[in-house]
Protein backbone atom coordinates (compact mmCIF):
# COMPACT_ATOMS: atom_id res chain seq x y z
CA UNK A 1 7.00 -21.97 3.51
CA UNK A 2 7.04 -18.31 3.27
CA UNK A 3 7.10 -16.10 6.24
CA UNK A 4 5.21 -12.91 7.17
CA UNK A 5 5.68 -9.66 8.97
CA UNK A 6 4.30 -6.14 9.56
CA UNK A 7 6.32 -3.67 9.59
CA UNK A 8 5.51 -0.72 10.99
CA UNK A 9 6.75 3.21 10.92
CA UNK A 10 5.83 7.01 11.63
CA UNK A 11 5.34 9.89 10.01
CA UNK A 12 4.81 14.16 10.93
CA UNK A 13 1.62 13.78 8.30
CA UNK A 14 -0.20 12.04 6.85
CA UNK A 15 1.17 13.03 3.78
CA UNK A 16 4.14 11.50 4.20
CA UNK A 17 2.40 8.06 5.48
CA UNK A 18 0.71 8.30 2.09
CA UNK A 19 3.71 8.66 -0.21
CA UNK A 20 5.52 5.66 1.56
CA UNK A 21 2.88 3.37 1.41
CA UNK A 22 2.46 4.04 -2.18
CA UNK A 23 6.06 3.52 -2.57
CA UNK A 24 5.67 0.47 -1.19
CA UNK A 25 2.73 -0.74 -2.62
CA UNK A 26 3.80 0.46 -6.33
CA UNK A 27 7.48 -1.29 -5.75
CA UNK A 28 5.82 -4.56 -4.90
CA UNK A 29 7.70 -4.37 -1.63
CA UNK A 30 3.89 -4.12 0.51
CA UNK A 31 1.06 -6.12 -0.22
CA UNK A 32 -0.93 -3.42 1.75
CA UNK A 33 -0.26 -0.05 4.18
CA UNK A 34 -3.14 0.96 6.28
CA UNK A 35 -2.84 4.12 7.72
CA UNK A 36 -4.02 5.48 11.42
CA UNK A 37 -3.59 9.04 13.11
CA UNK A 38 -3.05 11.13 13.98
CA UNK A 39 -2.16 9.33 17.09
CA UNK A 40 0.19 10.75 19.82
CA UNK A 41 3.68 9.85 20.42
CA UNK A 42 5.21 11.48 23.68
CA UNK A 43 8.67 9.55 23.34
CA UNK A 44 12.47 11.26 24.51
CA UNK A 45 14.81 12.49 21.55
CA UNK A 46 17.95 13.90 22.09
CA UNK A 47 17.50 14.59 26.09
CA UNK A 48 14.08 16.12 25.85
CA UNK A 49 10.57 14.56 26.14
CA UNK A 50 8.46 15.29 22.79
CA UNK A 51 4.45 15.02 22.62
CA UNK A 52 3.39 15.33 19.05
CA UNK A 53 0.87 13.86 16.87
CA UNK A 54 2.01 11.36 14.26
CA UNK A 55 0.29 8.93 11.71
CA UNK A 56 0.64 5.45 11.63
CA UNK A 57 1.76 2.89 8.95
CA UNK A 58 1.13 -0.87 9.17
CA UNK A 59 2.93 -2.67 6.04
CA UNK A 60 1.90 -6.07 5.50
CA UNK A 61 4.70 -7.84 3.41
CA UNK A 62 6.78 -10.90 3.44
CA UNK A 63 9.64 -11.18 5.98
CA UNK A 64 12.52 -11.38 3.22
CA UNK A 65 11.89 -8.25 1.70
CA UNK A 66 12.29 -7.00 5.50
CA UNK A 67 15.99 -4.97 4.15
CA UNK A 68 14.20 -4.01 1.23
CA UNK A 69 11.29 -2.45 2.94
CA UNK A 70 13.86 -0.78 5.64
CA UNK A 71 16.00 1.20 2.84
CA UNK A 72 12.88 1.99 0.66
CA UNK A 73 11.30 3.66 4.00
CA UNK A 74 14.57 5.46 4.64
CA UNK A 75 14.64 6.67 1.32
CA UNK A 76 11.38 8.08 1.53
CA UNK A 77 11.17 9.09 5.25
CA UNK A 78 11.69 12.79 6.50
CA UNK A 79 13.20 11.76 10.14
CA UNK A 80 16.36 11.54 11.23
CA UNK A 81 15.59 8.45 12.89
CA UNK A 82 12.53 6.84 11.78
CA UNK A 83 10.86 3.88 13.69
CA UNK A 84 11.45 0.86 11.50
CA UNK A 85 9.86 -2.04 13.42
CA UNK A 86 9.00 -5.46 12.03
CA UNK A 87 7.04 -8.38 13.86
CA UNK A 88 5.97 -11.76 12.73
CA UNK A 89 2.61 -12.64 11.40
CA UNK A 90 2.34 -15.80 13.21
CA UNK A 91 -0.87 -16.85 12.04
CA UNK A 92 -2.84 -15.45 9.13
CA UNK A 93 -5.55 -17.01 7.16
CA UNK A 94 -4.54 -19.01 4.06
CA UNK A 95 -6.61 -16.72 1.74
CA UNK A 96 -5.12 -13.61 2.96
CA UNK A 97 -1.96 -14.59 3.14
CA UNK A 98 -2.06 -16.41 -0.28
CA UNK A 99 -3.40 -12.63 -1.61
CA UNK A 100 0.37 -11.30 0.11
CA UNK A 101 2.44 -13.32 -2.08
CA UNK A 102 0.48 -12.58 -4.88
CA UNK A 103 0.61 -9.20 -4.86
CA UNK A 104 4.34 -9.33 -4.01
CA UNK A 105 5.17 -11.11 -7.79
């Protein structure tokens, strides 16, 4: 049985949300990216607390393609050090998660 994650990852605009998740999508890496923002992110980067407003990507896709999904995000992504975060769908209806692996052929 097939498992399932979302991944998720920031970006300065929403832009830049937009041309990774249509990476992803296009690659057959994400079944689906929705995108939320601006939201804010105060967070500490090299010694000094930042506020800014960032956008939001939550990537639906199947938990082996988790190294896949990393690089192509890294090879997309403007920041130094983007936030590359994956947690397991633990439960998911059959229909949607049928419509995942599909779209990931």
């Amino acid at each position: 049985m097939k498992s399932y994650i979302q991944v998720t990852t920031t970006t300065a605009t929403k832009e830049q949300a937009e041309k990774i998740a249509q990476y992803l999508v296009e690659t057959n890496l994400a079944a689906c990216v929705q995108i939320t923002g601006p939201i804010t992110s105060i967070y500490r980067w090299k010694g000094k607390v930042e506020n800014t407003q960032e956008w939001l990507c939550l990537i639906k896709t199947q938990d082996d393609l988790f190294n896949k999904v990393e690089a192509a995000i890294k090879s997309q992504h403007l920041y130094e050090t983007p936030e590359i975060i994956a947690v397991p769908i633990v439960k998911g209806s059959k229909e949607y998660l049928t419509w995942i692996d599909d779209e990931l052929r």
